[in-house]
N, C-alpha and C. Protein backbone atom coordinates (compact mmCIF):
# COMPACT_ATOMS: atom_id res chain seq x y z
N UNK A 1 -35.38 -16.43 -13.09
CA UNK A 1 -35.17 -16.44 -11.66
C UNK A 1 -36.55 -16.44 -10.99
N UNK A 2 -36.70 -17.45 -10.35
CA UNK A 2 -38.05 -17.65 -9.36
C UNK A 2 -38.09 -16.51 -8.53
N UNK A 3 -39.78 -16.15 -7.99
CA UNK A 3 -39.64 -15.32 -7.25
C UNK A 3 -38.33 -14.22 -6.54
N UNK A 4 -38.14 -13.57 -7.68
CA UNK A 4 -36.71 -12.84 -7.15
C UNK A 4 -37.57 -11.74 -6.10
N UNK A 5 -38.42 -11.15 -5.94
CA UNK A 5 -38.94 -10.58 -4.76
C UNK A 5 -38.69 -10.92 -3.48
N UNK A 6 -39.02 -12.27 -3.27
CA UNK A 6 -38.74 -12.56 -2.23
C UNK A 6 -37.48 -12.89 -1.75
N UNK A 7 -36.44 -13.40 -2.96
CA UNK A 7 -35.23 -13.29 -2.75
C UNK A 7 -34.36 -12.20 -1.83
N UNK A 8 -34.90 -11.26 -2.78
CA UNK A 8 -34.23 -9.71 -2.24
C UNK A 8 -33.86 -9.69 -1.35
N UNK A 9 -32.23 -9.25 -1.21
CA UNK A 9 -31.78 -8.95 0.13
C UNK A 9 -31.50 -10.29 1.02
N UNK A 10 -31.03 -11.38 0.26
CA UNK A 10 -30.82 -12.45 1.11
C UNK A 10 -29.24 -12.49 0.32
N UNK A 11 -28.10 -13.01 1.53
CA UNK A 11 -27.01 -13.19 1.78
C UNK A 11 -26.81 -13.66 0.16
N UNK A 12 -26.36 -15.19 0.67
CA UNK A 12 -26.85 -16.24 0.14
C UNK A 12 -27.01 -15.88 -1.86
N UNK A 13 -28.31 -15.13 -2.07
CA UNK A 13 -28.66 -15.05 -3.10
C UNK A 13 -28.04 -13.81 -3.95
N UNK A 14 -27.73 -12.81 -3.24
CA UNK A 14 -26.40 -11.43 -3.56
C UNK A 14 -25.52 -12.52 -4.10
N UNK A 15 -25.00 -13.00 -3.39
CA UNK A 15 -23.00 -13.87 -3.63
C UNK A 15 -23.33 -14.53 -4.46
N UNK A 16 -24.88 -15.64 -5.22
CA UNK A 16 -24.88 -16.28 -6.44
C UNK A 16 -24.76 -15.67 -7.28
N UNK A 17 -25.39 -14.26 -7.75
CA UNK A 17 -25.83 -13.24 -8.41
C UNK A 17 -24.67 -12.50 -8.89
N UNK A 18 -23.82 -12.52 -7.85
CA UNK A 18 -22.52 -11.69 -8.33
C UNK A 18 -21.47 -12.39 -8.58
N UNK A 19 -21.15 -13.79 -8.55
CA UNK A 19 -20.68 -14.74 -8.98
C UNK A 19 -21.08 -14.89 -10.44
N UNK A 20 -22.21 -14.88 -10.54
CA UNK A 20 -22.35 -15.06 -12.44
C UNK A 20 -22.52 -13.59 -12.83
N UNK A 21 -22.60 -12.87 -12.62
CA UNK A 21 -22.52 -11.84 -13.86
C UNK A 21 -21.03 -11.68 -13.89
N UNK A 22 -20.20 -11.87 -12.36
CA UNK A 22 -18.75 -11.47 -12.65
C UNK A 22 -18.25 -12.45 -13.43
N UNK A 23 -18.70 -13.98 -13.47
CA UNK A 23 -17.97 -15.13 -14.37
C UNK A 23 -18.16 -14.72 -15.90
N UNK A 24 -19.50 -14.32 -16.09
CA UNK A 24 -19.99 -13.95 -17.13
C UNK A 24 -18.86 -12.49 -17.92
N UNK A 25 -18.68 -11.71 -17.26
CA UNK A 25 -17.53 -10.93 -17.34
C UNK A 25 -16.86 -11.27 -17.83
N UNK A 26 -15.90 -12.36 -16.98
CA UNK A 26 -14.42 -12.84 -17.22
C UNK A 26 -14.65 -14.01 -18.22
N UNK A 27 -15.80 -14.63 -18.64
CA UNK A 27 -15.69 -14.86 -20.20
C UNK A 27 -15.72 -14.45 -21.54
N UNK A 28 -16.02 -13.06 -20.91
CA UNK A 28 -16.39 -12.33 -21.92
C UNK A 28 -14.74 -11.62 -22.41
N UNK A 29 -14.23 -11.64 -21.48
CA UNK A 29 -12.84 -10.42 -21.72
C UNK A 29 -11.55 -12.05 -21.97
N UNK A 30 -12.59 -13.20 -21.70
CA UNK A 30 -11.58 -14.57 -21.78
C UNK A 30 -11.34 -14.60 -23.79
N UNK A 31 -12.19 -14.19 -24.37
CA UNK A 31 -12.77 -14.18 -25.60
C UNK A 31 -11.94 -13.10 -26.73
N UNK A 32 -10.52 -12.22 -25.50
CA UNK A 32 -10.23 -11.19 -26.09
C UNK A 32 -10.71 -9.98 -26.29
N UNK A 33 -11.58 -9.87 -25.66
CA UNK A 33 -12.69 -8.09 -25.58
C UNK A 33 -12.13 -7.52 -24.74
N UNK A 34 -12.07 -6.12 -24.87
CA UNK A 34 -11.80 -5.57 -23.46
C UNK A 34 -12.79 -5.29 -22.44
N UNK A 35 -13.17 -5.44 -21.60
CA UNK A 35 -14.21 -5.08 -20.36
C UNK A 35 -13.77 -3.48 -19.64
N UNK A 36 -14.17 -2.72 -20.70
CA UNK A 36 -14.21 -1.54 -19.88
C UNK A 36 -14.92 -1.33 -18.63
N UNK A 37 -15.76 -2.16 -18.26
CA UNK A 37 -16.71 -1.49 -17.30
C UNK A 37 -17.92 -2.87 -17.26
N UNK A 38 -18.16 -3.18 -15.96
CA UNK A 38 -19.42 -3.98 -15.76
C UNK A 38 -19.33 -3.56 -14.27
N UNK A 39 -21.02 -3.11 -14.43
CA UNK A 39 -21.80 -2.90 -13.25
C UNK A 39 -22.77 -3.26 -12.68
N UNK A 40 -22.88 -4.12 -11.86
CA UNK A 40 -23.70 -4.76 -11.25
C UNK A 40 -24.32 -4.37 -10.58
N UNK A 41 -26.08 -4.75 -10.45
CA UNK A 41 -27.26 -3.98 -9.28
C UNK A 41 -28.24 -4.91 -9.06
N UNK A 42 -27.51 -5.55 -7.87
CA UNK A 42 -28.61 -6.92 -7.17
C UNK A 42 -29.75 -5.86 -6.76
N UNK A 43 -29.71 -4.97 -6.21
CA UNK A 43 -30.91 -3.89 -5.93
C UNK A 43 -32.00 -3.85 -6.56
N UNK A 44 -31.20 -3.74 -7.73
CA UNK A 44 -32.36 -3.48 -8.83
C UNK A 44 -32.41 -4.53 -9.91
N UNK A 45 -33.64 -5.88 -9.08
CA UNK A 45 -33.51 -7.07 -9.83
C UNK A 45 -32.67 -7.44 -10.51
N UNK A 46 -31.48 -7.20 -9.69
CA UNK A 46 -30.32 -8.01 -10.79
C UNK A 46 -30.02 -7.52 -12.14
N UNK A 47 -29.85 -6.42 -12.38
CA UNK A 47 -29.88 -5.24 -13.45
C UNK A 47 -28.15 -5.50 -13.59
N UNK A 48 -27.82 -5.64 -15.08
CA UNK A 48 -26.02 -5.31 -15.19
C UNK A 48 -25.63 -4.37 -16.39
N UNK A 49 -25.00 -3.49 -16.50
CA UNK A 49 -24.31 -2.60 -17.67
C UNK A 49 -22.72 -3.04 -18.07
N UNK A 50 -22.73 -3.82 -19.19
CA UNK A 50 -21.37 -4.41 -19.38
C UNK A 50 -20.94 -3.19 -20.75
N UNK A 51 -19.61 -2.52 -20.48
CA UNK A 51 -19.23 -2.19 -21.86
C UNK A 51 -17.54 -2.92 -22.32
N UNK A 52 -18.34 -2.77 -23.22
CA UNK A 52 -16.86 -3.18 -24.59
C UNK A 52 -16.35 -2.34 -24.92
N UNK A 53 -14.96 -2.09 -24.92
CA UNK A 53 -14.00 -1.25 -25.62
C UNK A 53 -13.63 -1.89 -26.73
N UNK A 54 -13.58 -1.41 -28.43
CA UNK A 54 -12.70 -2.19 -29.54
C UNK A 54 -11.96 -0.83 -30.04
N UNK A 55 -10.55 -0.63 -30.13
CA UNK A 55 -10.38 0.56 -30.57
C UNK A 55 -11.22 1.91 -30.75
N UNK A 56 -11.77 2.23 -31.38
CA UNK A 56 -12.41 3.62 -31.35
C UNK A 56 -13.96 3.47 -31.01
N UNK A 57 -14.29 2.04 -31.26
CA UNK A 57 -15.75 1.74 -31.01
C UNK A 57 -15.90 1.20 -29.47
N UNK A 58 -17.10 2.08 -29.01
CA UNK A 58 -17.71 1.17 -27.85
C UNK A 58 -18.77 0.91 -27.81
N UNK A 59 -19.10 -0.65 -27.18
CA UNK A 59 -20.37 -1.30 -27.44
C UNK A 59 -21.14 -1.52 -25.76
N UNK A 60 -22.50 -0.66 -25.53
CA UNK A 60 -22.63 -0.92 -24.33
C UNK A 60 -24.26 -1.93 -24.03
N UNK A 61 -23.80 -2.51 -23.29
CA UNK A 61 -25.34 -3.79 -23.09
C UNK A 61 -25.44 -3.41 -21.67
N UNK A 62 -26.84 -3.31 -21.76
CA UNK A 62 -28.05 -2.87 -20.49
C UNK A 62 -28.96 -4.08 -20.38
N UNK A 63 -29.01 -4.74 -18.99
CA UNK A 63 -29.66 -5.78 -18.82
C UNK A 63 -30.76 -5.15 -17.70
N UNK A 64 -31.85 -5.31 -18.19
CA UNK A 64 -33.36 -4.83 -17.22
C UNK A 64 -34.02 -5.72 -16.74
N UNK A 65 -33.31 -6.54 -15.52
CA UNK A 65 -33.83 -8.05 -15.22
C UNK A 65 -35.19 -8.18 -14.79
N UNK A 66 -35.86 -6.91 -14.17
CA UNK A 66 -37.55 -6.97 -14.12
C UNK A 66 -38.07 -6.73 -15.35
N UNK A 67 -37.98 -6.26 -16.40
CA UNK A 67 -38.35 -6.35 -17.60
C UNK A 67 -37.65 -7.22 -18.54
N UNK A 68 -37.04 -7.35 -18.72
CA UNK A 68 -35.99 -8.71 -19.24
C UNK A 68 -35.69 -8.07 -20.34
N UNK A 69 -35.67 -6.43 -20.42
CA UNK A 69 -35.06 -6.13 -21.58
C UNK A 69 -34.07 -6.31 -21.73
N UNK A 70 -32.89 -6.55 -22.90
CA UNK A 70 -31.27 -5.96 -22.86
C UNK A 70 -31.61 -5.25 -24.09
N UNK A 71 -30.96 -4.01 -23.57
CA UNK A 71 -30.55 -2.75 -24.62
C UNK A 71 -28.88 -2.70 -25.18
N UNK A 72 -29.02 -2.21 -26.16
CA UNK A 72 -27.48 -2.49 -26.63
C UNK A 72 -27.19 -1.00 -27.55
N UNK A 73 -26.27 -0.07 -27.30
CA UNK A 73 -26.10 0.85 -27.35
C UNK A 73 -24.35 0.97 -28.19
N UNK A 74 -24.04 1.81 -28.59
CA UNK A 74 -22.30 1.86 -29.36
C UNK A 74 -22.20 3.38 -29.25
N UNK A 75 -21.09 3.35 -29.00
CA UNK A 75 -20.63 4.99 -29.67
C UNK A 75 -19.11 5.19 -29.56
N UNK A 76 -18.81 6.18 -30.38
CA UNK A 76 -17.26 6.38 -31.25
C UNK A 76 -16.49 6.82 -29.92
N UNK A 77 -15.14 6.95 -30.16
CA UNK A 77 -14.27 7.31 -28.67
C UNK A 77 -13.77 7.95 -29.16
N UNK A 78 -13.22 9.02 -28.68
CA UNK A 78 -12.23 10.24 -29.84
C UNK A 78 -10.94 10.09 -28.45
N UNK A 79 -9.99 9.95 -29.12
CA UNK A 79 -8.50 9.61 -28.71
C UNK A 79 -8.69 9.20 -27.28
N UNK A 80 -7.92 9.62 -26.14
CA UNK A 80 -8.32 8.89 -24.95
C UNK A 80 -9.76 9.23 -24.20
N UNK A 81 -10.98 10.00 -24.49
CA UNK A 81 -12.08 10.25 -23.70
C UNK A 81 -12.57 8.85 -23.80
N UNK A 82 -13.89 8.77 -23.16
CA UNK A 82 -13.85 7.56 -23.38
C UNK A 82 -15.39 8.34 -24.11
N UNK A 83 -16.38 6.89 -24.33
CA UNK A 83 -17.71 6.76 -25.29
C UNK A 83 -18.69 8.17 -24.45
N UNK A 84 -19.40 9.36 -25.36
CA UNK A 84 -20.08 10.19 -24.56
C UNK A 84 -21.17 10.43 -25.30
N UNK A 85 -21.72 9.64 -26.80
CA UNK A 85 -22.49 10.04 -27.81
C UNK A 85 -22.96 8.38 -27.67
N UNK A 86 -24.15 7.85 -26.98
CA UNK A 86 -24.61 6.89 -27.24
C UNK A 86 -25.63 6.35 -28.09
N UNK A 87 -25.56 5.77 -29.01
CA UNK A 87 -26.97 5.47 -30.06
C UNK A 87 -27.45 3.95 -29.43
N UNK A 88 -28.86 4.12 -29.60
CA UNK A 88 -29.16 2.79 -29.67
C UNK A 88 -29.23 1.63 -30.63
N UNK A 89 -28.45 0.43 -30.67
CA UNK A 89 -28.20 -0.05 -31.42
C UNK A 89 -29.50 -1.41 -31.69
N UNK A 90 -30.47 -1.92 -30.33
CA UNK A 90 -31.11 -2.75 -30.18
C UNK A 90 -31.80 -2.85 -29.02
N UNK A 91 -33.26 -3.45 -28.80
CA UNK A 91 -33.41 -3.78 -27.30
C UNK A 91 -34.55 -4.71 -27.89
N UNK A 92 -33.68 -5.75 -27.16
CA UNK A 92 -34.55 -7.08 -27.07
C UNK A 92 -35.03 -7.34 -25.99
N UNK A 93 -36.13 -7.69 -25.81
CA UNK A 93 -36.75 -8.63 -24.73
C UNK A 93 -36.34 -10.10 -24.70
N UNK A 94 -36.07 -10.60 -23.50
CA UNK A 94 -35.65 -12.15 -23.40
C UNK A 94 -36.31 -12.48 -22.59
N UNK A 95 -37.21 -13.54 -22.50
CA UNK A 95 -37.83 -14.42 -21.61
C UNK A 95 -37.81 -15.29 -20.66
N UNK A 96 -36.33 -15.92 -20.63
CA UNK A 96 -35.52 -17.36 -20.04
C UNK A 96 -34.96 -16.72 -19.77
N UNK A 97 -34.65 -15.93 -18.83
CA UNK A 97 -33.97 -15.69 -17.65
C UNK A 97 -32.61 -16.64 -17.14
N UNK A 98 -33.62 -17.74 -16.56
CA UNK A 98 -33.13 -18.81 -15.97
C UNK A 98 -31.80 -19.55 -16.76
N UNK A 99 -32.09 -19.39 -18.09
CA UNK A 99 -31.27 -20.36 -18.63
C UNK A 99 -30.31 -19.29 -19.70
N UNK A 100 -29.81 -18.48 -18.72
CA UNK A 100 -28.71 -17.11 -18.97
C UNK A 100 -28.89 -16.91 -20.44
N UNK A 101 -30.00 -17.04 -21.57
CA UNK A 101 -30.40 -16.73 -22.12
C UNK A 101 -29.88 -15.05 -23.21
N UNK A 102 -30.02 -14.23 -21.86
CA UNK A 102 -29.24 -12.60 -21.93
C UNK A 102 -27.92 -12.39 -21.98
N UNK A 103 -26.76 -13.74 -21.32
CA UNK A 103 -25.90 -13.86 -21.63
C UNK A 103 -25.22 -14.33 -22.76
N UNK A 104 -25.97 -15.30 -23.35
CA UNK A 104 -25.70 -15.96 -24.28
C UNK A 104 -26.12 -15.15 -25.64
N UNK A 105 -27.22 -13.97 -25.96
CA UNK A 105 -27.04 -13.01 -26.83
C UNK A 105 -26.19 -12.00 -26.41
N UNK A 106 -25.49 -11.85 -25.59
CA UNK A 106 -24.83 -10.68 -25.34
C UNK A 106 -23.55 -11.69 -26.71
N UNK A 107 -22.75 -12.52 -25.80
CA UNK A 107 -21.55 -12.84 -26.77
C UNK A 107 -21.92 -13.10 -28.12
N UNK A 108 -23.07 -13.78 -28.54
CA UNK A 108 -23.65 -14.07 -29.76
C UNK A 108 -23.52 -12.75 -30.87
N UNK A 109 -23.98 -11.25 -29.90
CA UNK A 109 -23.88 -10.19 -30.64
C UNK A 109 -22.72 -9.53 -30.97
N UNK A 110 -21.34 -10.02 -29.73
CA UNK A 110 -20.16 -9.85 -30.17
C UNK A 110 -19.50 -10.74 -30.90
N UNK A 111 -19.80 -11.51 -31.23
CA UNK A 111 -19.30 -12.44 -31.79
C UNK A 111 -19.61 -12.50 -33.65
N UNK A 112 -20.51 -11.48 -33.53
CA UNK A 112 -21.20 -10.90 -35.16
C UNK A 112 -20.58 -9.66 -35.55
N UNK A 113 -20.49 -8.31 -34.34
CA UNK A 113 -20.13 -7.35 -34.66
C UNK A 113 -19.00 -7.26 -34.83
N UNK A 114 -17.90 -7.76 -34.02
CA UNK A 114 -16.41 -8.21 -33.79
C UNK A 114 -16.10 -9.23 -33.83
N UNK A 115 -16.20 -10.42 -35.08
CA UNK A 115 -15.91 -11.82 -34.95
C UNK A 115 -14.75 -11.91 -34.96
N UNK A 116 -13.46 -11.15 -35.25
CA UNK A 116 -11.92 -11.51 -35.71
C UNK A 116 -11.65 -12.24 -34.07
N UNK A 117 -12.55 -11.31 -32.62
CA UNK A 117 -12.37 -11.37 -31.48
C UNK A 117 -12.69 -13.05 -30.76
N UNK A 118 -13.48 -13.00 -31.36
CA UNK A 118 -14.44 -14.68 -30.86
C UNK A 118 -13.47 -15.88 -31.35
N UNK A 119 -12.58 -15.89 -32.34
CA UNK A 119 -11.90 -16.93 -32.30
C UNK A 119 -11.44 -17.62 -31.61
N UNK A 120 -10.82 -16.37 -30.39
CA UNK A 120 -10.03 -17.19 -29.08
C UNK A 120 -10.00 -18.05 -28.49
């Protein structure tokens, strides 16, 4: 994303922003995953926390769009609580931004850890 500084806080560039991480979402749960939770923060350079529910496992991805980290985190669910013991599972740096790059390892990594899911 070009100059997202100057972006900040324009109409316009909020409603693109939240248009793809929410599409990005709804391909993700299109794939058979459950989408426990995605949170979006145009505030904070476009920052998103998507988690996965798979039965007892949850898988959570942290996107740090001024650092371009994504962190990727799991932890066990004991009957209905939900995930409260998080490990870190990974944190990559991604560079290409632009070319949803962060999206495209997010499913890549579900698609390894939970492949029975990715068939869909």
């Amino acid at each position: 994303m070009k100059n997202r500084a100057a972006m900040l806080f324009q109409p316009e560039e909020s409603a693109r922003f939240l248009r793809e991480v929410a599409d990005f979402g709804l391909r993700v749960a299109s794939k058979g995953y459950v989408v426990a939770s995605l949170h979006i923060d145009y505030t904070f350079w476009g920052s998103w926390r998507l988690e996965i529910w798979e039965g007892d496992l949850a898988v959570r991805f942290l996107w740090d769009s001024r650092d371009r980290f994504l962190c990727i985190s799991s932890s066990l669910k004991v009957g209905f609580s939900g995930p409260n013991q998080w490990r870190e599972v990974s944190t990559t740096q991604i560079c290409r931004y632009e070319n949803d790059e962060h999206f495209q390892f997010v499913e890549e990594f579900l698609a390894q850890i939970l492949p029975r899911r990715s068939a869909t």
